[in-house]
Every structure is written in C-alpha cells, then in structure tokens.
N, C-alpha and C. Protein backbone atom coordinates (compact mmCIF):
# COMPACT_ATOMS: atom_id res chain seq x y z
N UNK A 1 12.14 27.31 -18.10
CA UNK A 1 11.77 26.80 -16.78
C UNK A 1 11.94 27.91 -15.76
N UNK A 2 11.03 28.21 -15.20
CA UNK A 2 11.19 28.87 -13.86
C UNK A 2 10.85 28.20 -12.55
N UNK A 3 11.24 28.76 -11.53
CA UNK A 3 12.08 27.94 -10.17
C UNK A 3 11.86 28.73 -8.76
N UNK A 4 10.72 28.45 -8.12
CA UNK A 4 10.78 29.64 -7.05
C UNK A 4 10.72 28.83 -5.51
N UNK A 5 11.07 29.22 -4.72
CA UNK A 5 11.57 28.84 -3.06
C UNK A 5 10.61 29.50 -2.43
N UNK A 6 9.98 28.80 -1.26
CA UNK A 6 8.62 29.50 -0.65
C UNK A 6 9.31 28.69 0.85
N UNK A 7 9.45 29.32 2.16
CA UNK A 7 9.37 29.89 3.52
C UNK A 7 8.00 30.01 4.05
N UNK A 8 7.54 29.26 5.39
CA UNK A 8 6.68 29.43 6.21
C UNK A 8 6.83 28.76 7.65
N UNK A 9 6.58 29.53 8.47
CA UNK A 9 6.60 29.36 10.06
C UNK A 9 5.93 30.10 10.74
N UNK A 10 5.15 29.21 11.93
CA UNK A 10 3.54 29.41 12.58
C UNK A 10 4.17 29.12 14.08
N UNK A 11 3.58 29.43 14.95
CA UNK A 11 3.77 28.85 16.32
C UNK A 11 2.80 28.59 16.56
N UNK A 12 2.37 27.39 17.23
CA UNK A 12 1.61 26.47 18.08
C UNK A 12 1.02 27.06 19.09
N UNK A 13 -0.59 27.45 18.95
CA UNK A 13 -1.14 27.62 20.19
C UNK A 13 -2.27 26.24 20.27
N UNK A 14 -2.88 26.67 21.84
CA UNK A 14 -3.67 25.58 22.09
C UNK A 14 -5.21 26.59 21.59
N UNK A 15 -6.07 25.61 21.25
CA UNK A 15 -7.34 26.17 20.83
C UNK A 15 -7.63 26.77 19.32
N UNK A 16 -6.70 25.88 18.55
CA UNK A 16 -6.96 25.36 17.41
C UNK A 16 -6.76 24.39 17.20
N UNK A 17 -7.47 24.50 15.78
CA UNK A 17 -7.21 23.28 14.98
C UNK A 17 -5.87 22.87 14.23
N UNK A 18 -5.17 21.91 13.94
CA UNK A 18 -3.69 21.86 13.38
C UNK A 18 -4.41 21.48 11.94
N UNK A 19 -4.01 22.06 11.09
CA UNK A 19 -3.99 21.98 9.70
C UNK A 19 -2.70 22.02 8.85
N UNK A 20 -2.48 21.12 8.24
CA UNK A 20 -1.20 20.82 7.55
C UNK A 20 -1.66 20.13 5.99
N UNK A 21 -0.91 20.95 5.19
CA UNK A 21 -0.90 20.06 3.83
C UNK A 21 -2.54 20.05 3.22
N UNK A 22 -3.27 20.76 3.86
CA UNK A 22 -4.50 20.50 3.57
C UNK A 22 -5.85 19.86 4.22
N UNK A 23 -5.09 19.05 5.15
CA UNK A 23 -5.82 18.30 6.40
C UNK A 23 -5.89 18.27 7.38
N UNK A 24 -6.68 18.31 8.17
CA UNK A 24 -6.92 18.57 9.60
C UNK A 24 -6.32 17.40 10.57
N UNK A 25 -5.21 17.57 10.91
CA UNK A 25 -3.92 16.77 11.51
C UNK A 25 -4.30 16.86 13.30
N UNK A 26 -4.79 15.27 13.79
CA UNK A 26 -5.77 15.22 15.43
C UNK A 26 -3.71 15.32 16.15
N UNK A 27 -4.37 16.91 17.14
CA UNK A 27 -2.59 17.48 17.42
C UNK A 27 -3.62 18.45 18.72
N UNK A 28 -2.89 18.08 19.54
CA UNK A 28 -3.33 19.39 20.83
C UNK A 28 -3.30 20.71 20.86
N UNK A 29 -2.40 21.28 19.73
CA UNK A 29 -2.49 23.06 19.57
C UNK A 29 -2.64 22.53 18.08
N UNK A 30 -2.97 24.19 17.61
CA UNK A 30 -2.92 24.46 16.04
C UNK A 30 -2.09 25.48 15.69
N UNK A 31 -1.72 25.80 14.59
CA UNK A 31 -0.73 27.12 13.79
C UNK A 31 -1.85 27.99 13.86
N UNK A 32 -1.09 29.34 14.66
CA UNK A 32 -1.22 30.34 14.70
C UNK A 32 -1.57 31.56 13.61
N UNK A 33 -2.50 31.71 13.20
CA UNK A 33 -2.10 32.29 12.21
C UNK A 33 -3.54 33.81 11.50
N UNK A 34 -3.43 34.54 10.89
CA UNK A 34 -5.00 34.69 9.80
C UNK A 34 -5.83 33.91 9.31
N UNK A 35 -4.96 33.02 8.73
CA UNK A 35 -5.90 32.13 7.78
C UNK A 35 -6.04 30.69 8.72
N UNK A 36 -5.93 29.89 8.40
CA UNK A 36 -5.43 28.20 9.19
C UNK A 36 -4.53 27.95 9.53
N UNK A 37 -3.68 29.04 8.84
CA UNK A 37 -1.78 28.98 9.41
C UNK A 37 -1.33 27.56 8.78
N UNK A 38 -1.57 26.44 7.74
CA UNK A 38 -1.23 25.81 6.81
C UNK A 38 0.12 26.11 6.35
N UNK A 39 1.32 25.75 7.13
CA UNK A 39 2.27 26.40 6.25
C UNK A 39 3.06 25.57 5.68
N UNK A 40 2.13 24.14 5.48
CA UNK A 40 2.97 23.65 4.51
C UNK A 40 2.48 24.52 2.72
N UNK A 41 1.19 24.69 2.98
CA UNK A 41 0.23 25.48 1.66
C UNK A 41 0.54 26.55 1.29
N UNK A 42 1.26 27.51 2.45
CA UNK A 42 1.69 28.87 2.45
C UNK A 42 3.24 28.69 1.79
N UNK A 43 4.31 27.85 2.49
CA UNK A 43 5.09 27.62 1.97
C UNK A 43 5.19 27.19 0.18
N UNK A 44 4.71 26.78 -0.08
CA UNK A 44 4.23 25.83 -1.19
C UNK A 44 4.11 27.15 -2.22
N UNK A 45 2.55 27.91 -2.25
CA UNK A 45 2.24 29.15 -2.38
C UNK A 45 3.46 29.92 -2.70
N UNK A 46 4.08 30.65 -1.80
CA UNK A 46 5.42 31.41 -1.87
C UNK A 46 6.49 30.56 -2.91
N UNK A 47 6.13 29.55 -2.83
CA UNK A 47 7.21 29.16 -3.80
C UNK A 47 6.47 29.22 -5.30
N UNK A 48 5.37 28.73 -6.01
CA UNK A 48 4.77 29.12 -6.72
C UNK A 48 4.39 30.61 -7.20
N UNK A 49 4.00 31.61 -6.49
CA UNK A 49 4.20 32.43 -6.64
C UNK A 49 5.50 33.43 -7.46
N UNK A 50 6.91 33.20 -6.36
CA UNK A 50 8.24 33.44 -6.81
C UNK A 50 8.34 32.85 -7.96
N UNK A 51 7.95 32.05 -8.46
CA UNK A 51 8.26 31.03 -10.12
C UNK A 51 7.96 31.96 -10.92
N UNK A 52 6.34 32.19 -10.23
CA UNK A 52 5.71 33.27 -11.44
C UNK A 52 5.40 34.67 -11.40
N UNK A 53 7.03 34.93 -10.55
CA UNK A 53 7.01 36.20 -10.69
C UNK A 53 5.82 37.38 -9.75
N UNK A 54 5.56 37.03 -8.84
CA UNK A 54 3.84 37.47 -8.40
C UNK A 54 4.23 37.62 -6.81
N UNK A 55 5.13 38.14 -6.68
CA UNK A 55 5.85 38.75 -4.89
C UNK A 55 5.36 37.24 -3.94
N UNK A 56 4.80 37.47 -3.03
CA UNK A 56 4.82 36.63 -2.11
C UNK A 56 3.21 36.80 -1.39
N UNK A 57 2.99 35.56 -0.78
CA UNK A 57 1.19 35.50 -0.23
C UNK A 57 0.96 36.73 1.11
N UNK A 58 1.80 36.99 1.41
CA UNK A 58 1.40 38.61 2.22
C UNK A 58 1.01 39.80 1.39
N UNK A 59 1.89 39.93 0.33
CA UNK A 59 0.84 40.95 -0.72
C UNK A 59 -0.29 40.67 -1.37
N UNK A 60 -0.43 39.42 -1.74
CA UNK A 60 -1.24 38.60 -1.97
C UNK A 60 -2.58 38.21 -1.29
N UNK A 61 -2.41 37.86 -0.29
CA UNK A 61 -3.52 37.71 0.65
C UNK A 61 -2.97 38.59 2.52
N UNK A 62 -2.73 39.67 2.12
CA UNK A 62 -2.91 40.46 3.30
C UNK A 62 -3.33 39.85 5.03
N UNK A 63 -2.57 39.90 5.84
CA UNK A 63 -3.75 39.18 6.99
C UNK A 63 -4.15 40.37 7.85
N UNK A 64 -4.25 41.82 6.98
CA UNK A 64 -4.96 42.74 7.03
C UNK A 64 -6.43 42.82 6.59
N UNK A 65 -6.58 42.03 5.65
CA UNK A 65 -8.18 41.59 5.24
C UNK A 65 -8.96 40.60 5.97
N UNK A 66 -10.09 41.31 6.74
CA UNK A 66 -10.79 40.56 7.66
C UNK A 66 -11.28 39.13 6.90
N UNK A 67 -12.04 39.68 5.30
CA UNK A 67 -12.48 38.52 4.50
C UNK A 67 -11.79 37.32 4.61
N UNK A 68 -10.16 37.24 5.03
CA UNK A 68 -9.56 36.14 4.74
C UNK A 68 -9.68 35.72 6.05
N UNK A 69 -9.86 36.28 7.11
CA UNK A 69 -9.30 35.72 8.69
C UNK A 69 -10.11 34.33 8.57
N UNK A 70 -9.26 33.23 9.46
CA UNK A 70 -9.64 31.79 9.76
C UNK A 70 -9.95 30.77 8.01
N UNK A 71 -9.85 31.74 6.64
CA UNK A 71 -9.73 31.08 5.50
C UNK A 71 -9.37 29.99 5.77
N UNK A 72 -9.47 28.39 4.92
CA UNK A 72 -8.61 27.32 4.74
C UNK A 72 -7.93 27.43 3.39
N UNK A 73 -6.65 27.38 4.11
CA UNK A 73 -5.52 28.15 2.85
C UNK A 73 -5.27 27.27 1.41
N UNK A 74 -6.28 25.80 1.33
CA UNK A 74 -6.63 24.95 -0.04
C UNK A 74 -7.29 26.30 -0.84
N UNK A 75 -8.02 26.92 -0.13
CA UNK A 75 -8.87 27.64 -1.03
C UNK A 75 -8.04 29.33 -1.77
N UNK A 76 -6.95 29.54 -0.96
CA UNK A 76 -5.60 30.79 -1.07
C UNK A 76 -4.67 30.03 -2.05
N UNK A 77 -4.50 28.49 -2.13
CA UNK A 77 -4.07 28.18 -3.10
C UNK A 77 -4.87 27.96 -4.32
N UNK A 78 -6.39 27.45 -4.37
CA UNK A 78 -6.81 27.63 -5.46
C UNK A 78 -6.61 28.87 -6.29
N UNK A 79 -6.86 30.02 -5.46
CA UNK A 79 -6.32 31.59 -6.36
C UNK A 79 -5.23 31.64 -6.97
N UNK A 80 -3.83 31.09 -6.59
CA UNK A 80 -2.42 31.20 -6.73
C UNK A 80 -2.21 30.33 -8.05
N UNK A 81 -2.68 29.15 -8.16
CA UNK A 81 -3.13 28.25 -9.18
C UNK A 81 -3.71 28.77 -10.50
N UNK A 82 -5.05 29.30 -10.22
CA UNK A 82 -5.68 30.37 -10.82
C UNK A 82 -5.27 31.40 -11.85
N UNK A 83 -4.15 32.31 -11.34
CA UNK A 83 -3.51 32.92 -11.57
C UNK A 83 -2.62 32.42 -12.46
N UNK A 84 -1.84 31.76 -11.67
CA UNK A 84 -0.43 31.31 -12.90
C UNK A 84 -1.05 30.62 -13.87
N UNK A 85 -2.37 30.02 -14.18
CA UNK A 85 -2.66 29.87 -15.16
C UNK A 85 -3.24 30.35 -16.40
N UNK A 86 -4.14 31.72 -15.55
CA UNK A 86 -3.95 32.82 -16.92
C UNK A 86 -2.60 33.40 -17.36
N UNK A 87 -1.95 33.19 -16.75
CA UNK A 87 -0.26 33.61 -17.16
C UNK A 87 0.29 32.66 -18.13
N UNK A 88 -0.26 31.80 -18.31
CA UNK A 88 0.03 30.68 -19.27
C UNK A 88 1.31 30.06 -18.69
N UNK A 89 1.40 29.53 -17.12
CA UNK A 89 2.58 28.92 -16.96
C UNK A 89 1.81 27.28 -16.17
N UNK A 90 2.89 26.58 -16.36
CA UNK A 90 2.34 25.40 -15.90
C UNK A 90 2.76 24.84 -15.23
N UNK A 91 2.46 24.06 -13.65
CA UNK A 91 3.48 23.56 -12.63
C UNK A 91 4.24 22.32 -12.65
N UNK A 92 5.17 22.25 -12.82
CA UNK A 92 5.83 21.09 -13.03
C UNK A 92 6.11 20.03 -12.04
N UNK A 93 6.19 20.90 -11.30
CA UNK A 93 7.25 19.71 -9.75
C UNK A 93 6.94 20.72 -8.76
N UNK A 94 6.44 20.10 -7.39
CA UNK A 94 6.57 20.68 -6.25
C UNK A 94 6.95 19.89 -5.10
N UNK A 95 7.67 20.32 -4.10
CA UNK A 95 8.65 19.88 -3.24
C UNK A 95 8.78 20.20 -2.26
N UNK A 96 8.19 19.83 -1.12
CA UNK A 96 7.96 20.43 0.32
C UNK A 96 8.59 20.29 1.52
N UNK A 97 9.65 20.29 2.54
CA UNK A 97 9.90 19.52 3.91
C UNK A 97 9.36 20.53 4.95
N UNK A 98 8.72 19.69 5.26
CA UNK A 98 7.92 20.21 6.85
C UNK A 98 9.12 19.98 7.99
N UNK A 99 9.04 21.06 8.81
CA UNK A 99 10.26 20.63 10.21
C UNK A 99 9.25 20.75 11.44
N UNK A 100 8.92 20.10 11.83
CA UNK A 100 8.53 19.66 13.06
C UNK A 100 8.41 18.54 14.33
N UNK A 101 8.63 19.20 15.43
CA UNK A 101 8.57 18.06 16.85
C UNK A 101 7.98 16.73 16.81
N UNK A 102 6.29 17.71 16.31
CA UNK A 102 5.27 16.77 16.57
C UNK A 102 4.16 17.17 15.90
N UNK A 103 3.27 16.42 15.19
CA UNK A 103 3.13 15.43 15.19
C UNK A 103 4.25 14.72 14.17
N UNK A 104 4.49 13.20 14.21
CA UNK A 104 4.53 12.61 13.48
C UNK A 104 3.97 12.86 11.96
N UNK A 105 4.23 13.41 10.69
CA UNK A 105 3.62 13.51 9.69
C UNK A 105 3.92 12.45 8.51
N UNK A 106 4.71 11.54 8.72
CA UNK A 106 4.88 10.45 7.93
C UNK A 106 3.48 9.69 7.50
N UNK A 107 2.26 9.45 7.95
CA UNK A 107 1.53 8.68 8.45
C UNK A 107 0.34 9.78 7.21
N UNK A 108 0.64 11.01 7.38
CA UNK A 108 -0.50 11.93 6.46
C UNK A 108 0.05 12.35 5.33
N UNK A 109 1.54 11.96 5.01
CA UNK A 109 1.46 12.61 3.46
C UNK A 109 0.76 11.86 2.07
N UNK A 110 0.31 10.54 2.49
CA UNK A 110 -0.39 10.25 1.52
C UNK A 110 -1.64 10.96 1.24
N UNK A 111 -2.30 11.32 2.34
CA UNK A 111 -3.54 12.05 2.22
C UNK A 111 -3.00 13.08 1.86
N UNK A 112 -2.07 13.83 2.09
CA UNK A 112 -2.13 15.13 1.93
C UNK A 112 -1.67 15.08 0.19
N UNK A 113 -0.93 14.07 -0.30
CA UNK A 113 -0.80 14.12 -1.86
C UNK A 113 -2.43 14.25 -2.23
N UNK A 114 -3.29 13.04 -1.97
CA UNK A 114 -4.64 13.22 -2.54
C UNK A 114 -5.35 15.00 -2.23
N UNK A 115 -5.55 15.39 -1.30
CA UNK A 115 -5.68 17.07 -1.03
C UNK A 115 -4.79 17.96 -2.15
N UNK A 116 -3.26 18.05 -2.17
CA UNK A 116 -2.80 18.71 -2.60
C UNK A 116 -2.70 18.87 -4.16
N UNK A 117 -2.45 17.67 -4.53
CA UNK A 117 -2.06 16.76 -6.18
C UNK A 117 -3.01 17.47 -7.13
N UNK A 118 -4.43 17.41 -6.58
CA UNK A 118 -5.71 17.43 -7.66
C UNK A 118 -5.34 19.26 -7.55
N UNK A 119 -5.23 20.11 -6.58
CA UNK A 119 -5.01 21.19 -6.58
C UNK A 119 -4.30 22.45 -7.56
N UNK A 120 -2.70 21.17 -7.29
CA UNK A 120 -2.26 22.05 -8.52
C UNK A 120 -2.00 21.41 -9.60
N UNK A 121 -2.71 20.57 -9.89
CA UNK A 121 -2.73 19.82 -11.41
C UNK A 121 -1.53 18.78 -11.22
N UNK A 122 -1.25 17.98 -10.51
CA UNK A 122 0.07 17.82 -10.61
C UNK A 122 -0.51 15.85 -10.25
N UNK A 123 0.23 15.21 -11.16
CA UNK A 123 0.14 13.61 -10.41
C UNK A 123 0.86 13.54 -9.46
N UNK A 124 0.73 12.83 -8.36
CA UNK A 124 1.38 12.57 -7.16
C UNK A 124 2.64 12.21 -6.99
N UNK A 125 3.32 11.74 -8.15
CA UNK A 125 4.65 11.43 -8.41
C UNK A 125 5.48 13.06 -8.70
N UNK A 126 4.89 14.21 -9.48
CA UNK A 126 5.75 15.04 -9.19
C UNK A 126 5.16 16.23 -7.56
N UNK A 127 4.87 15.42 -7.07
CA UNK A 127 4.53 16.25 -5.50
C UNK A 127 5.49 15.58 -4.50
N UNK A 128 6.23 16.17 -4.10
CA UNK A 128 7.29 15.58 -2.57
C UNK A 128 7.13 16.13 -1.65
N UNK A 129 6.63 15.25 -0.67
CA UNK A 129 6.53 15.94 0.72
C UNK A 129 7.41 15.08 2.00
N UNK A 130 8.23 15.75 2.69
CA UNK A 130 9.16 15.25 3.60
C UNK A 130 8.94 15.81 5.01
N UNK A 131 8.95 15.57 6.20
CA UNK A 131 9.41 15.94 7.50
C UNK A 131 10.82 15.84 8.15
N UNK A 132 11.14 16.58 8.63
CA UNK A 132 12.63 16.80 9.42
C UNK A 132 11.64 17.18 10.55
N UNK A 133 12.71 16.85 11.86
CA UNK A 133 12.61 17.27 13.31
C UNK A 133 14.06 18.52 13.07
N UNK A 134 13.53 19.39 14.10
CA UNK A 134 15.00 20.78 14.65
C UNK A 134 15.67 19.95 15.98
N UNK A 135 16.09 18.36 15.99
CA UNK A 135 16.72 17.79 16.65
C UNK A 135 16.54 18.72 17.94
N UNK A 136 15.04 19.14 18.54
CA UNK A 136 15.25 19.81 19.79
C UNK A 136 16.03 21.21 19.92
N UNK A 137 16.20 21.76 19.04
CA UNK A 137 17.28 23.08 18.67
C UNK A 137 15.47 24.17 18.53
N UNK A 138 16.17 25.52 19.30
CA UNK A 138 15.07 26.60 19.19
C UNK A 138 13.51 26.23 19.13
N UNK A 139 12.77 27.19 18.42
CA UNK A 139 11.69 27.17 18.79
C UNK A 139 10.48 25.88 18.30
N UNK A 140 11.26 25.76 16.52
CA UNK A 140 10.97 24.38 16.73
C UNK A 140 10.96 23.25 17.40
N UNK A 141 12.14 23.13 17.53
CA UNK A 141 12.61 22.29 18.55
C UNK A 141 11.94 21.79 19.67
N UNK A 142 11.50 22.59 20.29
CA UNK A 142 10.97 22.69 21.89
C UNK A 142 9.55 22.52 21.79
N UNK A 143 8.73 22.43 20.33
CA UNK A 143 7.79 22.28 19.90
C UNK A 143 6.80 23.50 20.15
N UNK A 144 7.35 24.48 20.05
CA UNK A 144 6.68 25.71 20.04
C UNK A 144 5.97 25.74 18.70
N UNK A 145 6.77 25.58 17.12
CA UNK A 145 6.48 26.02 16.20
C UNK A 145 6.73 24.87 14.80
N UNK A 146 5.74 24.94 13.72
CA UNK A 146 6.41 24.33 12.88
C UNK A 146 6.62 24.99 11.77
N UNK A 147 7.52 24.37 10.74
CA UNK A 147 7.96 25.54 9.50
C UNK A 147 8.12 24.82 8.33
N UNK A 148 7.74 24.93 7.04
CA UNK A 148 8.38 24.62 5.99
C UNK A 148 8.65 25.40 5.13
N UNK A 149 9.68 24.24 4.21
CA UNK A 149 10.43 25.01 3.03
C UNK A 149 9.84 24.37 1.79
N UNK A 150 9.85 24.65 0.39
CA UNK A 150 8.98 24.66 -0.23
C UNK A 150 10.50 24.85 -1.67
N UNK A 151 10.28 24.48 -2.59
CA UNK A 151 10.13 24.66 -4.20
C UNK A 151 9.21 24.33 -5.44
N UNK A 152 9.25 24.96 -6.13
CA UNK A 152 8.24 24.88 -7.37
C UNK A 152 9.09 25.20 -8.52
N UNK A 153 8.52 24.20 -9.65
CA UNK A 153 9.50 24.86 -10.69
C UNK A 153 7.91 25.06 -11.60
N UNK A 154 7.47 25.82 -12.96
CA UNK A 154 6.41 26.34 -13.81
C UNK A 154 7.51 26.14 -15.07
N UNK A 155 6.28 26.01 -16.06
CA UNK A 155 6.88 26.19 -17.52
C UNK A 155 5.91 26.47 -18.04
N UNK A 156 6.35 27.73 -19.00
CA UNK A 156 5.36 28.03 -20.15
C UNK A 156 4.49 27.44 -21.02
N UNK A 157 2.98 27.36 -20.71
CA UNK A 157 2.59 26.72 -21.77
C UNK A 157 2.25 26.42 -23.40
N UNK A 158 2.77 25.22 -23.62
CA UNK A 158 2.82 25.48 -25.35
C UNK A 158 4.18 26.05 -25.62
N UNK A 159 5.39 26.36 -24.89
CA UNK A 159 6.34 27.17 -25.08
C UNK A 159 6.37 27.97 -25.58
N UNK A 160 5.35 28.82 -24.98
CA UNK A 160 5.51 30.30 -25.80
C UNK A 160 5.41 31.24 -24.18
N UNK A 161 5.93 32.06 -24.58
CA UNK A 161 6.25 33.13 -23.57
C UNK A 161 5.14 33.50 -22.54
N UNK A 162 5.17 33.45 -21.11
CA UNK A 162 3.79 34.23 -20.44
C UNK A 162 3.96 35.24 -20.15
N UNK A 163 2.52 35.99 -20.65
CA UNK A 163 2.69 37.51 -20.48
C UNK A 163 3.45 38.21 -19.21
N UNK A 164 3.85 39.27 -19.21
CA UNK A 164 4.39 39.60 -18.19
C UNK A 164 3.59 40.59 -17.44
C-alpha cells in the first residue's frame, strides 16, 4: 500500500468563475489561479501523485506553460490517473477536507462525488469529501482564500510490483 498527502490554497478574486471538486460552484469571486485554481482537484492530485512517487502537480503541470493557462483541472487529473495507471498502481481511497468561509459546500459534494468518482475509478463510497470553516482565523478566515487537504492511498496491481 502506498499513501500520499496533497496541499492546495488559491485566493479569491472577483471575475471568475469558482470551481471546486470539479463543478462550477454559483460564488461571487473564483480561485485564483493558471489553471481553474480547483484546489480541491489539485489537492487531491498532489496527494495521488506523492503515492506514486511522481513529485508534485507544479513539476507536473508547470503554470509556466501557456498550453495549460485557464485548463479545467478534471482534465490535469485525467493525466495523473493516466499515469499511475501505466505504473500499474491502483487507487484505493481518496479523502479530501475543503476549508472554507464560503460558500457553503455541503449542498455540492454529492455532485462533486458523481464528477470526481467516475474519474479516478473509484465508487463513491471510497471518495470522502468534507468542509471545515478557519473559524474566521487568517486569510481563510476573512474569506480571502480557500484550501484543501487531501490523501490517497494506491496499490499495486495484481500485486506485483510497479515499475519504478
């Protein structure tokens, strides 16, 4: 079994779109970002990634590459997916908490299981997705920014070793 932890945080401007989890979340600013700034996907990503050994989605997808600017990061995870599966590893469990002010995200993680689930192969029962508020503390808090944290665990498929 391997086990990797994925980190992401965007700040909130006005004159985007808010994209979370995969879906376009009706919110007065959007995450800041290269791509859609998705950081529940980015988070997610980084943690998948770390499982399988494969650094993190900044080496990965550069937001030095114009090709990716304004990407929707479903499609940065299809690659990541992609990947660990010519590696012969397979995703077991993924595990997400979003920390944010606002919006309310209780109300979209069902959609966002249907978006996310079919993505990385996974039935909706091993996908967890949670929200926390920063009880008003820093930049979250004040609703500048939102952030999540992320785990993934992979297992070899067939139990045999993936290449390295």
């Amino acid at each position: 079994m391997r086990i990797g932890l994925g980190y992401d945080l965007h700040r909130l401007t006005a004159g985007r779109p808010l994209y979370l989890g995969g879906l376009r979340i009706p919110h007065s600013r959007g995450l800041l970002g290269h791509s859609d700034g998705d950081v529940i996907i980015h988070a997610v990503i980084d943690a998948l990634l770390g499982a399988g050994g494969e650094g993190d989605i900044g080496r990965l997808f550069p937001d030095t590459d114009p090709g990716l600017k304004n990407v929707r990061s479903t499609e940065l995870l299809r690659d990541v997916v992609s990947r660990l599966r010519r590696k012969r590893l397979r995703i077991v469990h993924v595990d997400a908490v979003v920390v944010a002010e606002s919006p309310k995200l209780g109300p979209y993680f069902e959609k966002m299981k249907d978006v996310l689930a079919p993505l990385l192969g996974l039935p909706r029962d091993r996908l967890g997705l949670k929200a926390k508020t920063n009880e008003g503390l820093g930049e979250i808090g004040r609703g500048r920014a939102i952030a999540c944290w992320a785990a993934a665990s992979l297992r070899p498929v067939s139990g045999r070793k993936p290449k390295e």
